[in-house]
PDB file of N, CA and C in Angstrom:
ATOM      1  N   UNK A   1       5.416   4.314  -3.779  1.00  0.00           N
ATOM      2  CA  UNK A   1       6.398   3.609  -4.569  1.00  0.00           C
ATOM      3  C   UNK A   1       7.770   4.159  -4.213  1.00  0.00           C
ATOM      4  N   UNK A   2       8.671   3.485  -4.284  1.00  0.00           N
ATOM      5  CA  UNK A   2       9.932   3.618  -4.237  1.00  0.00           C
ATOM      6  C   UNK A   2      10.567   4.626  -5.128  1.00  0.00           C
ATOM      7  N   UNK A   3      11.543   4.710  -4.545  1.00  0.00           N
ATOM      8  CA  UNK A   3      12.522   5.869  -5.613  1.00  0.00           C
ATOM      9  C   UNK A   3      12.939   4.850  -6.809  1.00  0.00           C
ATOM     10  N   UNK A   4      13.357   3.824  -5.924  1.00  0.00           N
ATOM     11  CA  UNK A   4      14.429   2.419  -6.497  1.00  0.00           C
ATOM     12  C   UNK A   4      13.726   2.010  -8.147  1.00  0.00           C
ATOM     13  N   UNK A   5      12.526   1.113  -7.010  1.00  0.00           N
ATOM     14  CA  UNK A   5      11.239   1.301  -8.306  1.00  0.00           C
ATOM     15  C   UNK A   5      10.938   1.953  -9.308  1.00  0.00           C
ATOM     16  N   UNK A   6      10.636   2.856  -9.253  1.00  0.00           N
ATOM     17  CA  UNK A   6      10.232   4.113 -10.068  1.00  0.00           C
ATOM     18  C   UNK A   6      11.291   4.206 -11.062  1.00  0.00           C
ATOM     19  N   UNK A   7      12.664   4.242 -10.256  1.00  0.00           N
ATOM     20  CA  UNK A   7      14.242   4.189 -11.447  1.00  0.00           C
ATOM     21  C   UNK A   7      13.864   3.018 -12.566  1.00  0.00           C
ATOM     22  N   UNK A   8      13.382   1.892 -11.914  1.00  0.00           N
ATOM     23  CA  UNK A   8      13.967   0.491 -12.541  1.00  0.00           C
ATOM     24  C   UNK A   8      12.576   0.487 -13.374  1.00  0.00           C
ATOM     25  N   UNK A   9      11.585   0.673 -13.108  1.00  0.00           N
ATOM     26  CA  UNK A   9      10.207   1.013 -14.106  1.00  0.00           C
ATOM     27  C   UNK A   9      10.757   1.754 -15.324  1.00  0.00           C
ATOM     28  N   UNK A  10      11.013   2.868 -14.967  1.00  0.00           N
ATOM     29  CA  UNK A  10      11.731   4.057 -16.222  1.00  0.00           C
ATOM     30  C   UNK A  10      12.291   3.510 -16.907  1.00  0.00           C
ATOM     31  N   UNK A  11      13.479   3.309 -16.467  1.00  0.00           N
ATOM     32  CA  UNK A  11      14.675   2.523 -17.346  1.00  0.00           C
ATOM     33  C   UNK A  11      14.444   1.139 -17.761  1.00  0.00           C
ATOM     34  N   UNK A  12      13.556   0.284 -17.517  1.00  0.00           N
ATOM     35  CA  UNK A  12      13.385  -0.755 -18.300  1.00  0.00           C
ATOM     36  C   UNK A  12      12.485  -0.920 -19.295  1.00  0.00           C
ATOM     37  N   UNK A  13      10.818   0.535 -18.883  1.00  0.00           N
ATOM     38  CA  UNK A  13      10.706   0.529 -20.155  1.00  0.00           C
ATOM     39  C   UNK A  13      11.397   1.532 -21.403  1.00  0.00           C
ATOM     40  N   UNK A  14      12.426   2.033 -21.693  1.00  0.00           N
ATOM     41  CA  UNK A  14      12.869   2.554 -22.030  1.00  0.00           C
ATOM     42  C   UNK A  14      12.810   2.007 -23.744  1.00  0.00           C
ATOM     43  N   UNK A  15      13.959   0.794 -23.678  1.00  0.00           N
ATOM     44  CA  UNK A  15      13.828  -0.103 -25.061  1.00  0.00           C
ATOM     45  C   UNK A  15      12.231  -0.478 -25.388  1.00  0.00           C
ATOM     46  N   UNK A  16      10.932  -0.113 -24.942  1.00  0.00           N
ATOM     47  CA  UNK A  16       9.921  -0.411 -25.652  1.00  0.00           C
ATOM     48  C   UNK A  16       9.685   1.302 -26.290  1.00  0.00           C
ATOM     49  N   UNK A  17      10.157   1.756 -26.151  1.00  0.00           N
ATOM     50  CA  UNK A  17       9.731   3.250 -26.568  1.00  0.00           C
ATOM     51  C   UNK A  17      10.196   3.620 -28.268  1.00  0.00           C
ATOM     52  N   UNK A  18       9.381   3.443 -28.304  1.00  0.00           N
ATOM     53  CA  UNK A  18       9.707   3.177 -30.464  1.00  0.00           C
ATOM     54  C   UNK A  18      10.790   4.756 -31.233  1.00  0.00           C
ATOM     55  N   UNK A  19      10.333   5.460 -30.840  1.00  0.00           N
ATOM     56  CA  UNK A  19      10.820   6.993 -31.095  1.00  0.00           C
ATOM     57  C   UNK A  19      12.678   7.137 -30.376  1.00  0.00           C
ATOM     58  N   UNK A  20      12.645   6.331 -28.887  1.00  0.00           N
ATOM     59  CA  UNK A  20      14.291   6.209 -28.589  1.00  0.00           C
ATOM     60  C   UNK A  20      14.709   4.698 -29.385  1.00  0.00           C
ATOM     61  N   UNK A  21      14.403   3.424 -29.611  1.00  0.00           N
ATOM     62  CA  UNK A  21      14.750   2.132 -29.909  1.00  0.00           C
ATOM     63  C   UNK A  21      15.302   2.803 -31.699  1.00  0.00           C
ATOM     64  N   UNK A  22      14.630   3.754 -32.511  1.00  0.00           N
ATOM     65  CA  UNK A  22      15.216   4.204 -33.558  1.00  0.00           C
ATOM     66  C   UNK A  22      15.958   4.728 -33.232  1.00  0.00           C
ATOM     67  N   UNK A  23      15.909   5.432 -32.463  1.00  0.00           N
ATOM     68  CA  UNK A  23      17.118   6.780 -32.440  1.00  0.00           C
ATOM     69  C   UNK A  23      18.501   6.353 -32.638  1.00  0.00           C
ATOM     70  N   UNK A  24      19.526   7.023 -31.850  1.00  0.00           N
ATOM     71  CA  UNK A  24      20.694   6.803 -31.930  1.00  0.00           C
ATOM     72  C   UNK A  24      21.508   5.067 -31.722  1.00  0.00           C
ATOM     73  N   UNK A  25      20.352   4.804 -30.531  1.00  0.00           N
ATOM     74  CA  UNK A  25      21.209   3.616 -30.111  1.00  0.00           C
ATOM     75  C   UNK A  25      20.110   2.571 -30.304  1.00  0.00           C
ATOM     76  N   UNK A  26      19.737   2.917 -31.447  1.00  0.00           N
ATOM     77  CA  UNK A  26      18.225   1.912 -31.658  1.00  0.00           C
ATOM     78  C   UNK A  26      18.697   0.411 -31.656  1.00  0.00           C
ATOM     79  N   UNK A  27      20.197   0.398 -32.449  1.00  0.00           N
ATOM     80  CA  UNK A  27      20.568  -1.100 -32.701  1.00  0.00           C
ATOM     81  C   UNK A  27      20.914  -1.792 -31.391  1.00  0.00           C
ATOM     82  N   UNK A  28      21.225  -1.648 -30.291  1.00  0.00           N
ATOM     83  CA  UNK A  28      21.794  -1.627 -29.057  1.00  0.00           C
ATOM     84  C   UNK A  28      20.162  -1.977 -28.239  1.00  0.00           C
ATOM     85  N   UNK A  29      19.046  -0.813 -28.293  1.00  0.00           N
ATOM     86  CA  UNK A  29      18.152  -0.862 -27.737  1.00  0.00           C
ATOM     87  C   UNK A  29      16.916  -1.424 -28.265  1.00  0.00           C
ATOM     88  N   UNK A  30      16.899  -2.004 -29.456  1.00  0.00           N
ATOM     89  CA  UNK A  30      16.260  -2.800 -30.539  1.00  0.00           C
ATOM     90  C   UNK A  30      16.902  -4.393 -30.444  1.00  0.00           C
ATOM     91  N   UNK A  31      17.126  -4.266 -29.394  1.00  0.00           N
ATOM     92  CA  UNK A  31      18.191  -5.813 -29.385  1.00  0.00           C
ATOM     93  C   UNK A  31      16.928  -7.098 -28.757  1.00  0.00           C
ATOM     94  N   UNK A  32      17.041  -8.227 -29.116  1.00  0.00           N
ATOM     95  CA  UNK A  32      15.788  -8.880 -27.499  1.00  0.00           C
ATOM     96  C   UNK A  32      16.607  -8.938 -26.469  1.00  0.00           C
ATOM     97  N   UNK A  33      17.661  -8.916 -26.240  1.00  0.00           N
ATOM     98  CA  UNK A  33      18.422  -8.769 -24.953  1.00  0.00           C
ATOM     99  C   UNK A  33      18.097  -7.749 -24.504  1.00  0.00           C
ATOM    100  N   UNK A  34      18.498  -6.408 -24.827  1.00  0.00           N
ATOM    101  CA  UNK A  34      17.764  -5.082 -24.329  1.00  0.00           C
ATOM    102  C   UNK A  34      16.427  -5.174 -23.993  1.00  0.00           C
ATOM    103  N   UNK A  35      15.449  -5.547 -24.618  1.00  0.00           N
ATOM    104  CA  UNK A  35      14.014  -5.677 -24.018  1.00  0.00           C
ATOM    105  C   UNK A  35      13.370  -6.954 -22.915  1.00  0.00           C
ATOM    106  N   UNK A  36      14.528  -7.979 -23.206  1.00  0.00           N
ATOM    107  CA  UNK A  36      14.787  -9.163 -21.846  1.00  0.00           C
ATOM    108  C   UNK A  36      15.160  -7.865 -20.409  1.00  0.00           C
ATOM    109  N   UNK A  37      16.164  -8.004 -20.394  1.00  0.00           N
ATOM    110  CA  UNK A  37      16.778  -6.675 -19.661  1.00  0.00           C
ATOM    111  C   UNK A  37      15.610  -5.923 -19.091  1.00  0.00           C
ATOM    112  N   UNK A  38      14.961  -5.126 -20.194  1.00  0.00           N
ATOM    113  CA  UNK A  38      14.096  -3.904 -19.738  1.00  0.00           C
ATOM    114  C   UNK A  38      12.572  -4.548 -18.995  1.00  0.00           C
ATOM    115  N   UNK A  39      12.549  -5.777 -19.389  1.00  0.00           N
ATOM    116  CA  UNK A  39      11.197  -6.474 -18.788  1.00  0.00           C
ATOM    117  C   UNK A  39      11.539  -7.021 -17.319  1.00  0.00           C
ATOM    118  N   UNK A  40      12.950  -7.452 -17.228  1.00  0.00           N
ATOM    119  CA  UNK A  40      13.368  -7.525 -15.967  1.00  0.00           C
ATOM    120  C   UNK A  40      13.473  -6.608 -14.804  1.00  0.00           C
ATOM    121  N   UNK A  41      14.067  -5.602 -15.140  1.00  0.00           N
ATOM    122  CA  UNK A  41      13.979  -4.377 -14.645  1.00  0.00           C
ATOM    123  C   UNK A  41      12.324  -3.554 -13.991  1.00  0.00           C
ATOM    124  N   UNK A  42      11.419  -4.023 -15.222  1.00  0.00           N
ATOM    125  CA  UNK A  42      10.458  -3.167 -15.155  1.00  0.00           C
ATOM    126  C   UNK A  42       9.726  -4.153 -13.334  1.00  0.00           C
ATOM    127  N   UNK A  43       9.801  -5.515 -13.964  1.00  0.00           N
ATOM    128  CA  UNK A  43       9.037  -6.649 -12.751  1.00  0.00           C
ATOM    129  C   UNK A  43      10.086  -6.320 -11.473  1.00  0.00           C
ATOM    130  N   UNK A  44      10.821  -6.197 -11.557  1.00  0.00           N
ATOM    131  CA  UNK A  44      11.666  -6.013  -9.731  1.00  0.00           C
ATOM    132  C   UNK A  44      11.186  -4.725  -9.456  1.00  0.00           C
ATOM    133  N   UNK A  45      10.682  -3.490 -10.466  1.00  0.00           N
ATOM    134  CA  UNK A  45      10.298  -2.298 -10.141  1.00  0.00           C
ATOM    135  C   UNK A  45       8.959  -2.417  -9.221  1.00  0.00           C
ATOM    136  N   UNK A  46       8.123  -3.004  -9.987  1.00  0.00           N
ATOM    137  CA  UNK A  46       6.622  -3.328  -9.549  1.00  0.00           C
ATOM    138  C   UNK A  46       6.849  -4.338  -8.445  1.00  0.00           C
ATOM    139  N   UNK A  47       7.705  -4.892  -8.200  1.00  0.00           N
ATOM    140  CA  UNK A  47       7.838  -5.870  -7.200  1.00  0.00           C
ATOM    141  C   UNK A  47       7.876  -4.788  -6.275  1.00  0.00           C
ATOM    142  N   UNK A  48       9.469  -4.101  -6.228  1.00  0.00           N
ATOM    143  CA  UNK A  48       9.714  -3.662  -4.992  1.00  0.00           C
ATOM    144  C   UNK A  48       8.555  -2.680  -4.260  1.00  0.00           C
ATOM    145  N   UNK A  49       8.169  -1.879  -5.981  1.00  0.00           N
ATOM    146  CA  UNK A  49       6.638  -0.815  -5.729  1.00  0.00           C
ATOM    147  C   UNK A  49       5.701  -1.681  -4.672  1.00  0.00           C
ATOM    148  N   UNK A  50       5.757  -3.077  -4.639  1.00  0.00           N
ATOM    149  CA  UNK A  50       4.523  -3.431  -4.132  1.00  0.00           C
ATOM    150  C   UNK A  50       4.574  -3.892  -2.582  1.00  0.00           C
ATOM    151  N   UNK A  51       5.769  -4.328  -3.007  1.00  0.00           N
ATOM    152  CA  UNK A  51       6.135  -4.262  -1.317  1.00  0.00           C
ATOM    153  C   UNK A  51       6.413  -3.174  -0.559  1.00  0.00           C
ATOM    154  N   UNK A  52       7.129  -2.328  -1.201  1.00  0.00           N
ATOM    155  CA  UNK A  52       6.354  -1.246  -0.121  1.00  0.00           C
ATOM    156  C   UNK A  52       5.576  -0.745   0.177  1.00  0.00           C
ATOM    157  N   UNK A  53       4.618  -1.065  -0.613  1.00  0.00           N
ATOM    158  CA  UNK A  53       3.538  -0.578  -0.396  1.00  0.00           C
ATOM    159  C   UNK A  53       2.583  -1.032   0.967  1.00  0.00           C
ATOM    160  N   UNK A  54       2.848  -2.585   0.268  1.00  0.00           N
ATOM    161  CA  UNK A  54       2.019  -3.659   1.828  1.00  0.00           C
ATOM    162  C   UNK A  54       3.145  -3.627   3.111  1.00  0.00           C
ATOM    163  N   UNK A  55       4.430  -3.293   2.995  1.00  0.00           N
ATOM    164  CA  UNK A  55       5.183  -2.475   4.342  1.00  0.00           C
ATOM    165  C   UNK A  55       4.358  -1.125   4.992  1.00  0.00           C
ATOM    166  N   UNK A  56       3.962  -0.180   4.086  1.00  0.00           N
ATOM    167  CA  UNK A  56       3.372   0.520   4.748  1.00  0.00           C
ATOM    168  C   UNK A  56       1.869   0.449   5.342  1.00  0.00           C
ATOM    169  N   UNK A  57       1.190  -0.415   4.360  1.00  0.00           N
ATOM    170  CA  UNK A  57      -0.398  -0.597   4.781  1.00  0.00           C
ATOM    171  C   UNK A  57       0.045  -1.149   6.245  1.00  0.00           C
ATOM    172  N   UNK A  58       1.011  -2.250   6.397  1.00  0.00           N
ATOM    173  CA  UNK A  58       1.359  -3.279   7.700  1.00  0.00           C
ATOM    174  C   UNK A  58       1.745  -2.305   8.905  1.00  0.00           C
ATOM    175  N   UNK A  59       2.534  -1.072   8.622  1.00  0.00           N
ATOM    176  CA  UNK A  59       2.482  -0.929   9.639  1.00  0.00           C
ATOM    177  C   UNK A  59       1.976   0.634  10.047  1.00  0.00           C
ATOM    178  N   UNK A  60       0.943   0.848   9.065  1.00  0.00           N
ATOM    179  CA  UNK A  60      -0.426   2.495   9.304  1.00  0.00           C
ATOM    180  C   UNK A  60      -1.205   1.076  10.157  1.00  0.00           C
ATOM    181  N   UNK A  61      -1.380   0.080  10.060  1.00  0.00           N
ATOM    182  CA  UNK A  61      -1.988  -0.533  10.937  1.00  0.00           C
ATOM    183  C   UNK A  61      -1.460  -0.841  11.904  1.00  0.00           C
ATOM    184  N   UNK A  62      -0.579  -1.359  12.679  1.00  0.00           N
ATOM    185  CA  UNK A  62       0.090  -1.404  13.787  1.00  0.00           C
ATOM    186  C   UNK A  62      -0.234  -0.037  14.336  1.00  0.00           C
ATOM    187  N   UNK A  63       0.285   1.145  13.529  1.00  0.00           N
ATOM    188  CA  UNK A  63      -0.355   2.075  14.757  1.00  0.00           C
ATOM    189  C   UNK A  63      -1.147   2.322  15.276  1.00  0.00           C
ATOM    190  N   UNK A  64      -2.052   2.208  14.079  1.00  0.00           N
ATOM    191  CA  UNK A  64      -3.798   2.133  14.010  1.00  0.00           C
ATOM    192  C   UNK A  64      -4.373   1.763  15.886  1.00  0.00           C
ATOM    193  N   UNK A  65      -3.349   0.064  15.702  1.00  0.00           N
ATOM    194  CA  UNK A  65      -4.190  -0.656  17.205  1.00  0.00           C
ATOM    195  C   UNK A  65      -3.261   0.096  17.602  1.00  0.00           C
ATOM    196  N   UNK A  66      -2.014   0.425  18.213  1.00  0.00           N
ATOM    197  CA  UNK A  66      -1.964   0.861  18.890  1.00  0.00           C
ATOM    198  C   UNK A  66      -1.859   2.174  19.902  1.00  0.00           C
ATOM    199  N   UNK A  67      -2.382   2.666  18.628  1.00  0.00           N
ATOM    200  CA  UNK A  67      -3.147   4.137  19.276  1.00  0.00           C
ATOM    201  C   UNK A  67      -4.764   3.930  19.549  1.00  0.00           C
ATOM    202  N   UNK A  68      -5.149   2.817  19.161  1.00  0.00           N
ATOM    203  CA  UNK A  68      -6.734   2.409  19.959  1.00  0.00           C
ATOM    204  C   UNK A  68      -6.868   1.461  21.381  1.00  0.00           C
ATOM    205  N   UNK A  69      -5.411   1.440  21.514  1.00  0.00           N
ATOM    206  CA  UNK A  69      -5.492   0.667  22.979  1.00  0.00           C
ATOM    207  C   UNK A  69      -5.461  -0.667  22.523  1.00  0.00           C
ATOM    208  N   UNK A  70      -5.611  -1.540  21.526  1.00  0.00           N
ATOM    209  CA  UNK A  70      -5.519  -2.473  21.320  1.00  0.00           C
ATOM    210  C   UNK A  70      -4.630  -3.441  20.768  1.00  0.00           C
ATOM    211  N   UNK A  71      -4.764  -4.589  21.469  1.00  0.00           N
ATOM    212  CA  UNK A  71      -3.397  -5.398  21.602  1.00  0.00           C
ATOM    213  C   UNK A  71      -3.936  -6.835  20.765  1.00  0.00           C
ATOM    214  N   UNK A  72      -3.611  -7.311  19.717  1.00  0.00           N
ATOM    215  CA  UNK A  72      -3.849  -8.518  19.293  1.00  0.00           C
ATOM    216  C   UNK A  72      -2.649  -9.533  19.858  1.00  0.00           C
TER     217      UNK A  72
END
């Protein structure tokens, strides 16, 4: 997973976290905009998580063949 990811996972679920949404800036982070926001955040996280992921499977395989001599 990404650094990027991992940021935008954190921080978007943030406003579902019941113990900070009271806290100080509960009214701010208790908002549905704030949790619109944080659901957005969280899906581009898992997005980007996932694409890199199938970037790397794509190309541990490319080396794969071509450290076996083989050419598709």
């Amino acid at each position: 997973m990404s650094i990027i990811s991992a940021i935008l996972i954190t921080a978007g679920s943030i406003p579902a976290i019941p113990a900070i949404a009271s806290g100080a800036g509960g009214v701010v982070l208790a908002s549905g905009a704030a949790h619109a926001i944080g659901a957005i955040a969280v899906g581009v996280g898992q997005a980007l998580g996932a694409g890199v992921k199938n970037a790397q499977k794509r190309s541990e395989g490319g080396v794969a063949a071509i450290e076996s001599g083989s050419h598709h």
